[in-house]
N, C-alpha and C. Protein backbone atom coordinates (compact mmCIF):
# COMPACT_ATOMS: atom_id res chain seq x y z
N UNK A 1 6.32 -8.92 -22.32
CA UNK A 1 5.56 -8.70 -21.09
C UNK A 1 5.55 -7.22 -20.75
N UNK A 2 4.13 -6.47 -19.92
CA UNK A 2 4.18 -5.19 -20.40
C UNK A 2 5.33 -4.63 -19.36
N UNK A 3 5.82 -5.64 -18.24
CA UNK A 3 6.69 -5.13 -17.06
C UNK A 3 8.17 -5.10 -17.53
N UNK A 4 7.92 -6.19 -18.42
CA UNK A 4 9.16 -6.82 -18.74
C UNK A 4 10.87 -5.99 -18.14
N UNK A 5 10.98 -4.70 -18.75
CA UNK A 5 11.82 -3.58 -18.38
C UNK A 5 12.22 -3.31 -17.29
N UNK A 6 10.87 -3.14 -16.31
CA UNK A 6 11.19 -2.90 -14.59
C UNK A 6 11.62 -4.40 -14.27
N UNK A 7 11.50 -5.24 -14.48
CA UNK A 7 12.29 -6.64 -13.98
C UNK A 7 13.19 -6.70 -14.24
N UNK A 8 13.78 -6.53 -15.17
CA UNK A 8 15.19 -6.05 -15.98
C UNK A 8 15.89 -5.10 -14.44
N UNK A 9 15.44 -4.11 -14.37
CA UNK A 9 16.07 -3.08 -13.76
C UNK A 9 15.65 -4.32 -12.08
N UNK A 10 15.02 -5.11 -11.96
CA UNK A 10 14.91 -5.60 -10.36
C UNK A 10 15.99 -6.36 -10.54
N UNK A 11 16.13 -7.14 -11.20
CA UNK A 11 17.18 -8.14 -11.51
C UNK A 11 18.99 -7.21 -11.15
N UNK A 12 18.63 -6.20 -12.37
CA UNK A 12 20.02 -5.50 -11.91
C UNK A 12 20.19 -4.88 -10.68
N UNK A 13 19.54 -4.46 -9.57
CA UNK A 13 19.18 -3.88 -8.54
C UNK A 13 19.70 -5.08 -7.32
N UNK A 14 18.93 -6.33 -7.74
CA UNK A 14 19.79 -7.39 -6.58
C UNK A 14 20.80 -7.99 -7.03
N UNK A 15 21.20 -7.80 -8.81
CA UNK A 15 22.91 -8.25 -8.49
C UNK A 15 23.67 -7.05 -7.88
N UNK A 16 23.27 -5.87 -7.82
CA UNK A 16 24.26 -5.16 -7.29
C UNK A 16 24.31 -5.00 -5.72
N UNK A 17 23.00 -5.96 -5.14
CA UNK A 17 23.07 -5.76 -3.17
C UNK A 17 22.30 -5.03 -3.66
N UNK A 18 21.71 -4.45 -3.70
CA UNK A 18 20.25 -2.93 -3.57
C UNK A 18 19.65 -3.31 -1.87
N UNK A 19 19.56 -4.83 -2.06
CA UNK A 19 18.72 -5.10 -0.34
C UNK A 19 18.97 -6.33 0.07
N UNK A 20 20.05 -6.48 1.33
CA UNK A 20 20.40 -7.00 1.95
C UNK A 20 19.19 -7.95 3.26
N UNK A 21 18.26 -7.34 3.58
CA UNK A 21 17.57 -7.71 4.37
C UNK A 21 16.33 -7.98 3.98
N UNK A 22 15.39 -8.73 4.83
CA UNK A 22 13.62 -9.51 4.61
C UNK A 22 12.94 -8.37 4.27
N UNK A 23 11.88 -8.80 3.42
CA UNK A 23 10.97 -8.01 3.47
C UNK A 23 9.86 -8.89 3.41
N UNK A 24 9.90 -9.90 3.44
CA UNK A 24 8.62 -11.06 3.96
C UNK A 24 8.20 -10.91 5.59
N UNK A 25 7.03 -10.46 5.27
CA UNK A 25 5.89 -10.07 6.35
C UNK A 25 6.49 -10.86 7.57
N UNK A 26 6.61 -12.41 7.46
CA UNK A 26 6.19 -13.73 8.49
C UNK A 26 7.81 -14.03 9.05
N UNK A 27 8.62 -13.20 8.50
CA UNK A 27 9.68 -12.65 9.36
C UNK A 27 10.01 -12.11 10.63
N UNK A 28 9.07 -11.17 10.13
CA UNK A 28 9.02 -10.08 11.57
C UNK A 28 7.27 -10.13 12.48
N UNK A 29 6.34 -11.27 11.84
CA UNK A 29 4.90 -10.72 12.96
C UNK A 29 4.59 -12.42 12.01
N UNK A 30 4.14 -12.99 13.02
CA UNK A 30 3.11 -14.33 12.74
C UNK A 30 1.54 -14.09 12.01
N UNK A 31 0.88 -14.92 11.72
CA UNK A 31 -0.16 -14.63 11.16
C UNK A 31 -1.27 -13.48 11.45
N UNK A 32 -1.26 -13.72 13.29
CA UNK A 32 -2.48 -13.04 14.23
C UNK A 32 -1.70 -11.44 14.09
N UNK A 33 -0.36 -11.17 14.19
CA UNK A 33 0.08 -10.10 14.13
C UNK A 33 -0.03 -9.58 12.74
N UNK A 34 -0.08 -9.87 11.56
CA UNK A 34 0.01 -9.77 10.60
C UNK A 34 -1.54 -8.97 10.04
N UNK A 35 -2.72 -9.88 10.56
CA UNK A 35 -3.71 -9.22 10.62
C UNK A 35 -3.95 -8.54 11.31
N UNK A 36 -3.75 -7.84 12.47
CA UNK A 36 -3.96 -7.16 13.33
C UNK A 36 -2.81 -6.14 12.95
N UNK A 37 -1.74 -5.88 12.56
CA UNK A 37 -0.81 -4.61 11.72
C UNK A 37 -1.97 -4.02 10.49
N UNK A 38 -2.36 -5.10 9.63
CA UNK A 38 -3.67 -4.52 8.34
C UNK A 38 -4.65 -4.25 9.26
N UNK A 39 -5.18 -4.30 10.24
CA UNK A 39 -6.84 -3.72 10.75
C UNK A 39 -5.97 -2.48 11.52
N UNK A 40 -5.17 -2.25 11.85
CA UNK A 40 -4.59 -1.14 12.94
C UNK A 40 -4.30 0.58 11.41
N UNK A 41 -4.02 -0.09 10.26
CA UNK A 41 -3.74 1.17 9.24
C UNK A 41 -4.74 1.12 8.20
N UNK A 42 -6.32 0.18 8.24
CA UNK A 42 -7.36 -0.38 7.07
C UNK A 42 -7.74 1.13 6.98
N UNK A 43 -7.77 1.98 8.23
CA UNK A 43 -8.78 2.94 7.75
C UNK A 43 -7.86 4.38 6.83
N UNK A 44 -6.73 4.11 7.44
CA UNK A 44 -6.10 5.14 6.50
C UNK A 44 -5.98 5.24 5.00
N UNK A 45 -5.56 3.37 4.67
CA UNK A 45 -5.77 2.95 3.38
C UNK A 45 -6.85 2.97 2.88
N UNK A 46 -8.14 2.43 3.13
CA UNK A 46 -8.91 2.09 2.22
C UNK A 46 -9.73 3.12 2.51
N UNK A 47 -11.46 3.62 1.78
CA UNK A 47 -11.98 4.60 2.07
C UNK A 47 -13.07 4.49 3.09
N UNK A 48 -14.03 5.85 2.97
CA UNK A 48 -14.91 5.71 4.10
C UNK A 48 -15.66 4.93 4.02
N UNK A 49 -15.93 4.34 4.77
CA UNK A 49 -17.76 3.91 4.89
C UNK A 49 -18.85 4.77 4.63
N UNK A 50 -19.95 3.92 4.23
CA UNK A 50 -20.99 5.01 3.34
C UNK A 50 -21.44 6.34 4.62
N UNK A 51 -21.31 6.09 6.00
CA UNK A 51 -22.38 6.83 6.85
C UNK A 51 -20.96 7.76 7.75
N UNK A 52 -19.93 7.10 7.06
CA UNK A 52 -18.76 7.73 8.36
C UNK A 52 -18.25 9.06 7.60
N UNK A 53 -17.56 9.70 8.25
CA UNK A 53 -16.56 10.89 8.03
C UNK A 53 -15.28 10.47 8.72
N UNK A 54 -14.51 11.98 7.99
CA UNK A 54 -13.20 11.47 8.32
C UNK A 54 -12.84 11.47 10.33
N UNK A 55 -13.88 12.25 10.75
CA UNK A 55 -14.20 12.59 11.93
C UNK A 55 -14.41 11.32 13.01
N UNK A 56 -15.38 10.66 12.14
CA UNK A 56 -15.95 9.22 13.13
C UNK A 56 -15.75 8.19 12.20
N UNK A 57 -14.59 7.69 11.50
CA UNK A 57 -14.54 6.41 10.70
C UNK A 57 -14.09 5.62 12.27
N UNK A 58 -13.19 6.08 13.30
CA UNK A 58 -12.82 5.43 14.51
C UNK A 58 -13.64 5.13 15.21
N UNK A 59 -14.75 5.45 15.00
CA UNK A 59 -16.13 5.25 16.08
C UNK A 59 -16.33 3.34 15.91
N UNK A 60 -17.26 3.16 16.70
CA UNK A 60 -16.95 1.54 16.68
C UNK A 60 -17.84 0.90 16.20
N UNK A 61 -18.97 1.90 15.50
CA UNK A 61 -20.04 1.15 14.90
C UNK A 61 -19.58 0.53 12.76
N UNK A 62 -18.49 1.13 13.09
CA UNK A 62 -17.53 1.27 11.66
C UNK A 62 -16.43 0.27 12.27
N UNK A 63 -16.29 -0.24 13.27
CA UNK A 63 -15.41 -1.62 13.41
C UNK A 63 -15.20 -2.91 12.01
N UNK A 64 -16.33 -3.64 12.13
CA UNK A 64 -16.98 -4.45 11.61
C UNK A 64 -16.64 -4.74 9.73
N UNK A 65 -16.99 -3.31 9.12
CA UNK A 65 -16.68 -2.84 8.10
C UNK A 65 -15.45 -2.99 8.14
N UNK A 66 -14.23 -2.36 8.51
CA UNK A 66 -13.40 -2.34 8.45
C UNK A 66 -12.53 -3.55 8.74
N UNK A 67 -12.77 -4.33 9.76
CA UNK A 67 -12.20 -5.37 10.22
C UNK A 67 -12.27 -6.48 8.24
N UNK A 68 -13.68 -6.30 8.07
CA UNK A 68 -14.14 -6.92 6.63
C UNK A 68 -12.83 -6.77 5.66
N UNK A 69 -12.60 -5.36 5.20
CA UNK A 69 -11.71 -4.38 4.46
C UNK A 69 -10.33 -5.37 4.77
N UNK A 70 -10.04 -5.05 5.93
CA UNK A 70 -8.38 -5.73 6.27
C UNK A 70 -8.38 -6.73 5.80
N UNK A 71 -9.11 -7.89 6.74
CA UNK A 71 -9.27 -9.14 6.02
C UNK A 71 -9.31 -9.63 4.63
N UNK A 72 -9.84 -8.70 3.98
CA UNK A 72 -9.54 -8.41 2.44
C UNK A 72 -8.00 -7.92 1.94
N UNK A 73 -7.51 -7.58 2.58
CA UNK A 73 -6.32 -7.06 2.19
C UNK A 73 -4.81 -7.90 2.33
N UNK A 74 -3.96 -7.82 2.02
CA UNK A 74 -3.03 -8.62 2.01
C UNK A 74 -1.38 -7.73 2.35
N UNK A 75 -1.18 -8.15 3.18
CA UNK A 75 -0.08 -7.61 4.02
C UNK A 75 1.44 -7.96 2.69
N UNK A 76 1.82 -7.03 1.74
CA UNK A 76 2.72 -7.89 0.95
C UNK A 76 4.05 -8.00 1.85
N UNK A 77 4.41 -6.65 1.53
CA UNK A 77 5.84 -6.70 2.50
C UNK A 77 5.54 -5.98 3.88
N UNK A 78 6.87 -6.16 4.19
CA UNK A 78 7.38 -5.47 5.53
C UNK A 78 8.72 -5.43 6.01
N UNK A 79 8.84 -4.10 6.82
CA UNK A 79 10.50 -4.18 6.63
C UNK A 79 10.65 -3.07 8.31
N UNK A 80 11.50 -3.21 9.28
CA UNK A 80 11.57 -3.01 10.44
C UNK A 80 12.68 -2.07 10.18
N UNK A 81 13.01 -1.23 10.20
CA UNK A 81 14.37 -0.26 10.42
C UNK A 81 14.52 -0.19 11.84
N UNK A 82 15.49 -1.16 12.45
CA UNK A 82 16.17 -0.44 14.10
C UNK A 82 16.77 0.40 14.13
N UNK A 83 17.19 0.94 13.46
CA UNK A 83 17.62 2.15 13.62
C UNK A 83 17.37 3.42 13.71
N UNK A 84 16.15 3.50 13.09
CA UNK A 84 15.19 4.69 12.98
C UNK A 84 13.36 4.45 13.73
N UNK A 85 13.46 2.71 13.94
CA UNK A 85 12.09 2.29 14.44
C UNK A 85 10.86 2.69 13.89
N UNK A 86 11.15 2.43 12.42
CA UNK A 86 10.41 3.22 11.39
C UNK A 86 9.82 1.93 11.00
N UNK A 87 8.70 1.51 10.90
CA UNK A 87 8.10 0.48 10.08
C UNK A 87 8.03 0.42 8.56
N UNK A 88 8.14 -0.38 7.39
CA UNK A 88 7.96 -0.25 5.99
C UNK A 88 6.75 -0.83 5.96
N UNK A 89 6.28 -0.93 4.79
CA UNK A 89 4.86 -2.11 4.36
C UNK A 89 4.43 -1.35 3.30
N UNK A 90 3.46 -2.93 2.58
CA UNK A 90 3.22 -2.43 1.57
C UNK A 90 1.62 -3.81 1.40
N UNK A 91 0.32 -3.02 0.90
CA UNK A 91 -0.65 -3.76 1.30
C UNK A 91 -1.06 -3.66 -0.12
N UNK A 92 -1.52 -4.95 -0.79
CA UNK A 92 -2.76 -4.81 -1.68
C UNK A 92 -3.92 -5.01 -1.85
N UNK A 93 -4.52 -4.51 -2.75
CA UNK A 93 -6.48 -4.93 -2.14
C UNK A 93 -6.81 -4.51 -3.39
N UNK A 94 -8.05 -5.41 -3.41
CA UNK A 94 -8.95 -5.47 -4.80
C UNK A 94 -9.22 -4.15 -5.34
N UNK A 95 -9.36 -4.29 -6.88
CA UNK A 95 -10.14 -3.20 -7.32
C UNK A 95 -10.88 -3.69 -8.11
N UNK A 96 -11.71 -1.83 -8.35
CA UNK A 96 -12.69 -2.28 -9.46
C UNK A 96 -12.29 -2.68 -10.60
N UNK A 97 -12.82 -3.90 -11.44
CA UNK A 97 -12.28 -3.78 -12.43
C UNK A 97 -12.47 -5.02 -13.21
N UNK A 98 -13.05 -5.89 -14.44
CA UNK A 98 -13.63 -6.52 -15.02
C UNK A 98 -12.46 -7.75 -14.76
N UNK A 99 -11.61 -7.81 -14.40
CA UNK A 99 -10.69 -8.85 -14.57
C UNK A 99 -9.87 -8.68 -13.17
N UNK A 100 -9.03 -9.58 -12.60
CA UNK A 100 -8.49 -9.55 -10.84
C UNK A 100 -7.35 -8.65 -11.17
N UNK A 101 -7.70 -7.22 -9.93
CA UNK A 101 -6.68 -6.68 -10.66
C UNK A 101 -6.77 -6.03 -9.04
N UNK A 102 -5.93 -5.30 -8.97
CA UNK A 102 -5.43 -4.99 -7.13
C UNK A 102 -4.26 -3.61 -7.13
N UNK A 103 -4.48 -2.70 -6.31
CA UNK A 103 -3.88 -1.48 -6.48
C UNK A 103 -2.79 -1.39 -5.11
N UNK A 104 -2.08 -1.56 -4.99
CA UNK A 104 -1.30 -1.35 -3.72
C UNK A 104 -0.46 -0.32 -3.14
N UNK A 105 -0.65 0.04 -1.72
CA UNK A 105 -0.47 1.08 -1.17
C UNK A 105 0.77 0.85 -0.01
N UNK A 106 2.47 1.77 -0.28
CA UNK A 106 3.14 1.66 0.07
C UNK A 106 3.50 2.81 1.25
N UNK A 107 3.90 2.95 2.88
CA UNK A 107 4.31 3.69 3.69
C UNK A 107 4.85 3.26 4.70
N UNK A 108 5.46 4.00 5.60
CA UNK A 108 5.97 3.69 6.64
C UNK A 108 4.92 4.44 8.08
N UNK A 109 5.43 3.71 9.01
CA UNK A 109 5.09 5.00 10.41
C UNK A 109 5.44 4.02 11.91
N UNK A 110 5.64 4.67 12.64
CA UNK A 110 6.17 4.86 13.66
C UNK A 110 5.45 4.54 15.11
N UNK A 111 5.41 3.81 15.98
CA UNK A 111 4.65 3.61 17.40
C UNK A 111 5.46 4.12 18.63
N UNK A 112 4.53 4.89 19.26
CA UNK A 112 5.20 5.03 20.51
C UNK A 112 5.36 3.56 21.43
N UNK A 113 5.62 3.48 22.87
CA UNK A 113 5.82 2.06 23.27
C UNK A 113 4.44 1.71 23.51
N UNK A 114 3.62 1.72 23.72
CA UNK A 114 1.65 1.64 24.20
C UNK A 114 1.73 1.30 22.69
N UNK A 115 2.34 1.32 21.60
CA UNK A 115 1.89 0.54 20.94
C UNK A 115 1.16 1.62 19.79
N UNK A 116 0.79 2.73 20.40
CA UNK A 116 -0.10 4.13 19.19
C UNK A 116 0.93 4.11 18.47
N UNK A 117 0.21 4.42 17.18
CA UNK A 117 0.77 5.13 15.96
C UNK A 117 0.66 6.76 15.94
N UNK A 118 2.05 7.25 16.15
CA UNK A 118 2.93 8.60 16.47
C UNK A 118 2.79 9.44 14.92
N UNK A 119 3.56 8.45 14.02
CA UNK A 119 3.60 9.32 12.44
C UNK A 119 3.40 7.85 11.62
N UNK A 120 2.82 8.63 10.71
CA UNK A 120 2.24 8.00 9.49
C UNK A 120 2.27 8.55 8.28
N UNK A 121 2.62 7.48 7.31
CA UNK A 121 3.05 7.94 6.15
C UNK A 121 2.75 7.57 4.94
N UNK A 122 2.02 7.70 4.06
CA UNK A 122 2.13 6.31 2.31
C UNK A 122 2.66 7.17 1.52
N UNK A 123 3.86 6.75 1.19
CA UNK A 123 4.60 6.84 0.28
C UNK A 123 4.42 7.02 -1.37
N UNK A 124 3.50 5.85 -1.52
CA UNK A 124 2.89 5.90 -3.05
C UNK A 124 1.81 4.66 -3.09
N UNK A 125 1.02 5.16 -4.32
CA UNK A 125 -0.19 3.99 -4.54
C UNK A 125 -0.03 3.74 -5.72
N UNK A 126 -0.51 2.23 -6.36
CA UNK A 126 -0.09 2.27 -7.96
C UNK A 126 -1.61 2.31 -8.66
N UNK A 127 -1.22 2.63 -9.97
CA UNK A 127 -2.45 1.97 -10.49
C UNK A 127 -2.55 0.90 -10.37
N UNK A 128 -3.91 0.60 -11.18
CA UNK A 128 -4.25 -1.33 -10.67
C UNK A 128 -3.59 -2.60 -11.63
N UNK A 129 -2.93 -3.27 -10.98
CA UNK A 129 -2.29 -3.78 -12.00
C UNK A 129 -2.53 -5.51 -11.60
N UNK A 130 -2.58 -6.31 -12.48
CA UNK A 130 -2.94 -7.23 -12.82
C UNK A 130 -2.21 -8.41 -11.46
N UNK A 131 -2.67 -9.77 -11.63
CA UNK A 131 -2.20 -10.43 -10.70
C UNK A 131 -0.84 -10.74 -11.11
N UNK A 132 -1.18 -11.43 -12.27
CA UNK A 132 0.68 -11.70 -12.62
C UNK A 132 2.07 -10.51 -12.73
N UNK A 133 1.23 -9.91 -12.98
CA UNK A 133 2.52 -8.32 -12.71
C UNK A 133 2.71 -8.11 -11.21
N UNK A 134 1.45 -8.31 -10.52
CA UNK A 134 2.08 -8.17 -8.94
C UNK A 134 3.28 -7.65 -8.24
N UNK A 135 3.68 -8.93 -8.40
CA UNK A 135 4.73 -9.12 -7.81
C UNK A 135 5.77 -8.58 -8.04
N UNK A 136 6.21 -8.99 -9.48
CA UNK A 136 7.49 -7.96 -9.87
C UNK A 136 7.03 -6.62 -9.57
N UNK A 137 5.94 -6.21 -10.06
CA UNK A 137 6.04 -4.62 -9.55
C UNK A 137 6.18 -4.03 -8.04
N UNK A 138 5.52 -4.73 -7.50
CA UNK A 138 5.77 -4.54 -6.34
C UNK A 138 7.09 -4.63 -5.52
N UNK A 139 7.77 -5.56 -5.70
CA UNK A 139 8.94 -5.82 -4.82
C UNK A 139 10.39 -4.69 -5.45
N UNK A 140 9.41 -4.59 -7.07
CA UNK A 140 10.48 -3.52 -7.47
C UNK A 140 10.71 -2.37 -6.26
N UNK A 141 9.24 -1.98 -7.14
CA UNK A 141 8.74 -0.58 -5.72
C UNK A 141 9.44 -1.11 -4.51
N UNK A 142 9.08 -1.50 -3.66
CA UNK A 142 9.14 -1.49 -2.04
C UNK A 142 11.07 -1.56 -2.11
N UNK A 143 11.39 -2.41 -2.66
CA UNK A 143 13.21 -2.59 -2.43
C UNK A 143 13.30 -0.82 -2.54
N UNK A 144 12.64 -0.15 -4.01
CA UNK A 144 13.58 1.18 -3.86
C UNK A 144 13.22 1.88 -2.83
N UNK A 145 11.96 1.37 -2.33
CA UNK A 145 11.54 2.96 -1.09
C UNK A 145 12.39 2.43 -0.09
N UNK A 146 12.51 1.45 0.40
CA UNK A 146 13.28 1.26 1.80
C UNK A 146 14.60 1.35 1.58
N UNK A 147 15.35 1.63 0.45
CA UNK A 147 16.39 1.86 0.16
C UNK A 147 16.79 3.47 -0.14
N UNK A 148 16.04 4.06 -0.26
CA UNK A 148 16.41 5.73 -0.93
C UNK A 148 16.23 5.75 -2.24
N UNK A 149 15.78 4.55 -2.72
CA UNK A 149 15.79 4.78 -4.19
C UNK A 149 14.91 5.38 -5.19
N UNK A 150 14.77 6.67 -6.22
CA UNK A 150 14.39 7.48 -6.96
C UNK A 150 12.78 6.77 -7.10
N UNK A 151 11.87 6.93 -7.06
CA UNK A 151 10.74 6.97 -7.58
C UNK A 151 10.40 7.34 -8.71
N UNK A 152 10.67 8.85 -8.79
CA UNK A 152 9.83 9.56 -9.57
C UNK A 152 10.08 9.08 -11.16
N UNK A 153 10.91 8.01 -11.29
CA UNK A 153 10.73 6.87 -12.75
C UNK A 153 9.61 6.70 -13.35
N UNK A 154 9.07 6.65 -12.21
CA UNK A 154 7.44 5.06 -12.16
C UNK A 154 6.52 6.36 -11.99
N UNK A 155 6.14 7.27 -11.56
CA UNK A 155 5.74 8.07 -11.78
C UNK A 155 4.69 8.41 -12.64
N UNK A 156 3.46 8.09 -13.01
CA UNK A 156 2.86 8.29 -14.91
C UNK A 156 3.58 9.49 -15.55
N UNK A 157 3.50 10.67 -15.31
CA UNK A 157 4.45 11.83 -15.74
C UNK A 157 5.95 11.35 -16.67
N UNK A 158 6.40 10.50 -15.76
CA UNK A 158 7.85 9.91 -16.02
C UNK A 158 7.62 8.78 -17.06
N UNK A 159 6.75 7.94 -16.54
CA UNK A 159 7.07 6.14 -16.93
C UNK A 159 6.76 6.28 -18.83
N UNK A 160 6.92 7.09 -19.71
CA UNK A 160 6.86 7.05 -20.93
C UNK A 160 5.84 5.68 -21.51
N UNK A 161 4.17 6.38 -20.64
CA UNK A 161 3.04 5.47 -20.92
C UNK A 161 2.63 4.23 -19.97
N UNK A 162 3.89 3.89 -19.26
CA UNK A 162 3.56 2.71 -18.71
C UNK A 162 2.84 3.36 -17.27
N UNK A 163 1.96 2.70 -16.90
CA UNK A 163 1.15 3.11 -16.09
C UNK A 163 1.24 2.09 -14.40
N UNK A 164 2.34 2.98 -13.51
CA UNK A 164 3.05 2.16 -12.24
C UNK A 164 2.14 2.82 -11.08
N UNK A 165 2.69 4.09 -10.73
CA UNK A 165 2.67 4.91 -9.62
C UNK A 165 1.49 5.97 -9.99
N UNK A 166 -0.14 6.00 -9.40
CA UNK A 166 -1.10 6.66 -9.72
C UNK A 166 -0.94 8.22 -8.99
N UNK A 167 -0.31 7.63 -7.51
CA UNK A 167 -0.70 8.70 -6.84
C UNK A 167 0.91 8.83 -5.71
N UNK A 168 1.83 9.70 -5.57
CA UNK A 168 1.57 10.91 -6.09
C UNK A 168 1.65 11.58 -7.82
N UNK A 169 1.23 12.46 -8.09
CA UNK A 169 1.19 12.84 -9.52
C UNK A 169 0.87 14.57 -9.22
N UNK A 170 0.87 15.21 -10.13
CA UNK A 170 1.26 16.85 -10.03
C UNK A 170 -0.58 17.34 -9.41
N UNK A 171 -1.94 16.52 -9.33
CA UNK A 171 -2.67 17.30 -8.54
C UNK A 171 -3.12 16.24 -7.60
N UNK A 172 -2.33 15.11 -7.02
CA UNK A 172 -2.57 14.37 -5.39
C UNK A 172 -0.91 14.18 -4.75
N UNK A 173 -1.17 14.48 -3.51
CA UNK A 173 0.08 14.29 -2.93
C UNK A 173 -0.70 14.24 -0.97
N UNK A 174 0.64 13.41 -0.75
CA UNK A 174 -0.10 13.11 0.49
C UNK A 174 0.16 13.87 1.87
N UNK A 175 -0.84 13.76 2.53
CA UNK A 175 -0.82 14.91 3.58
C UNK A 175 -0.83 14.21 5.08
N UNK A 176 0.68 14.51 5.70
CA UNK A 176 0.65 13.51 6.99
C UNK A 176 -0.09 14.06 7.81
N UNK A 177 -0.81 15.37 8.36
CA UNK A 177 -1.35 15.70 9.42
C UNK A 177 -2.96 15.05 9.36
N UNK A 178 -3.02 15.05 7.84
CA UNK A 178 -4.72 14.54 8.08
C UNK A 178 -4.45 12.84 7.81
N UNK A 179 -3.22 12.23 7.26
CA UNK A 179 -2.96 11.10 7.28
C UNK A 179 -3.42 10.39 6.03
N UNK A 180 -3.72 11.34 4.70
CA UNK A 180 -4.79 11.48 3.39
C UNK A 180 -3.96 11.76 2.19
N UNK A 181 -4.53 10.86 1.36
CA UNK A 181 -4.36 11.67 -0.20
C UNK A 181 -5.26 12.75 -0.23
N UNK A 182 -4.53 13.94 -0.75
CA UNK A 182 -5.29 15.15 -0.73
C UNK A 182 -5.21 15.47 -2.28
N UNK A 183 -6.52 15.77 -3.18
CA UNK A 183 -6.47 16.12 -4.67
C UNK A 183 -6.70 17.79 -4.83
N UNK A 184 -6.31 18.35 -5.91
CA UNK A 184 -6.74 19.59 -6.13
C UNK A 184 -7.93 19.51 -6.71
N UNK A 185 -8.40 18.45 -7.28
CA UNK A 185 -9.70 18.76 -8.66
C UNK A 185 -10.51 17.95 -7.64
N UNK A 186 -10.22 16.64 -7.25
CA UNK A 186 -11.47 15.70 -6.88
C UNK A 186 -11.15 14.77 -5.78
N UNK A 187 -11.94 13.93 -5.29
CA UNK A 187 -11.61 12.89 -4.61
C UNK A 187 -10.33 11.79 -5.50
N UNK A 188 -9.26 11.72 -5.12
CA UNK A 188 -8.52 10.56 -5.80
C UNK A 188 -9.45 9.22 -5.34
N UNK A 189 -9.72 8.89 -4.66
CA UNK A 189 -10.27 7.56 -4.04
C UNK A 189 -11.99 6.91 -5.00
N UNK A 190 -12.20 8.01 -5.73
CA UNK A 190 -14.07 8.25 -6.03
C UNK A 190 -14.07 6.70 -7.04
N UNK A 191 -13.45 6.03 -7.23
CA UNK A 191 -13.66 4.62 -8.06
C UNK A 191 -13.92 3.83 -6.90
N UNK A 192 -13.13 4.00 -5.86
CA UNK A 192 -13.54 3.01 -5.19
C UNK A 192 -14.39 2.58 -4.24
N UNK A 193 -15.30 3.77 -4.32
CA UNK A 193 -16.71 4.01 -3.67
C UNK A 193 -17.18 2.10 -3.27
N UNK A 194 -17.77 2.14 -4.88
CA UNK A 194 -19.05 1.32 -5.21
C UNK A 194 -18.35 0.00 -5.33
N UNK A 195 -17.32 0.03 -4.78
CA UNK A 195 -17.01 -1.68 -4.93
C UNK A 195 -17.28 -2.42 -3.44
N UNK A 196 -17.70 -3.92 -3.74
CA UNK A 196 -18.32 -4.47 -2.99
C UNK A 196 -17.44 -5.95 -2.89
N UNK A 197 -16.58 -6.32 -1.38
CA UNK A 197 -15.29 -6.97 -1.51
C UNK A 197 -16.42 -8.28 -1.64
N UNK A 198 -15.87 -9.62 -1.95
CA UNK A 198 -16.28 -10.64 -2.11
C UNK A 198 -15.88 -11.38 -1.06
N UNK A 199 -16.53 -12.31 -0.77
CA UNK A 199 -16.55 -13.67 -0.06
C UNK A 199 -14.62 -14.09 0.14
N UNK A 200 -14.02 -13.70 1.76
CA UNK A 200 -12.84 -14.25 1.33
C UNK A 200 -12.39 -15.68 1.25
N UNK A 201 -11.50 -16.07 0.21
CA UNK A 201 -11.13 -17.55 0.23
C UNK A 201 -9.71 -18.15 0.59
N UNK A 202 -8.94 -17.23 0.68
CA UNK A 202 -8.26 -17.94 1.32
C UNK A 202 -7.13 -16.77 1.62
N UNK A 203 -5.88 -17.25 2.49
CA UNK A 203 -4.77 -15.83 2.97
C UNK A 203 -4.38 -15.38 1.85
N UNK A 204 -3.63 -16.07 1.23
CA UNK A 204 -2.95 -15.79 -0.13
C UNK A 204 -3.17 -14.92 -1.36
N UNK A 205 -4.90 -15.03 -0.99
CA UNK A 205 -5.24 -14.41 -2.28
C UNK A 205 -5.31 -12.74 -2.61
């Protein structure tokens, strides 16, 4: 299996305790909260709309679209730090791509009490990786970020071919003031222009 290795290393990671606590979403927010956490960060994650800028994607004629986007998206984890009142999460959503395949985007950030989002953060995005890899990859990822644990493994630079962690990489890295992957050469996001989400069928998917 092409993961096979990083499961290896998840496996050794929870016999040793690596993570003591939930990271299932329906822990900490019920369904209605659950969607409404994905429509409150859709626009940071996913890209513009054809007519918006980064200026007016908040405008409300770009609601609609977006509300679409979330609903498309799937809340994987989540993880509450009281101690720091730092939110975790980690969302996936379709990509382009001849066969079901889904790229997921990992960060934290922070609300004042009104409920605004103060700081914001994504941590890392992967390449697109298949449905059955999902999971293991994912829960790999998310246990090490909410833990302190090394990234830069998974890395493409690092991962000796295997293809985990797209973005950051030596010309995208992310920029909290504009709240963006920022590239030196190009748009990182430019694949996912022209995709067109499908008919949703059900939460799970």
């Amino acid at each position: 299996m092409k993961y096979y290795i990083f499961l290896l290393i998840g496996i050794v990671s929870c016999a040793c305790g690596q993570q003591a606590v939930s990271i299932t979403p329906s822990d900490y927010l019920d369904q209605k909260e659950q969607n409404e956490f994905k429509y409150s960060i859709i626009r940071y994650i996913d890209r513009l709309p054809k007519k918006a800028t980064e200026q007016t994607k908040f405008d409300e004629e770009f609601d609609e679209e977006y509300q679409n986007r979330a609903d498309h998206a799937e809340l994987l984890y989540y993880y509450l730090d009281k101690k720091t009142g730092e939110t975790y999460f980690a969302i996936s959503k379709i990509a382009p791509s001849l066969t079901l395949k889904k790229v997921v985007t990992a960060g934290k950030l922070k609300k004042d009490a009104n409920g605004t989002i103060i700081d914001y953060e994504e941590e890392f995005r992967t390449w697109k990786i298949d449905q059955a890899e999902l999971k293991i990859v994912s829960e790999m990822l998310f246990n090490k970020y909410i833990t302190g644990g090394d990234l830069s493994p998974f890395y493409t630079r690092n991962a000796n071919g295997k293809f985990i962690i797209e973005f950051p990489d030596e010309n995208v890295s992310y920029n909290k003031e504009k709240r963006a992957w920022i590239s030196k050469l190009d748009d990182p996001l430019k694949d996912y222009y022209k995709l067109k989400h499908p008919a949703p069928t059900s939460d799970n998917e």
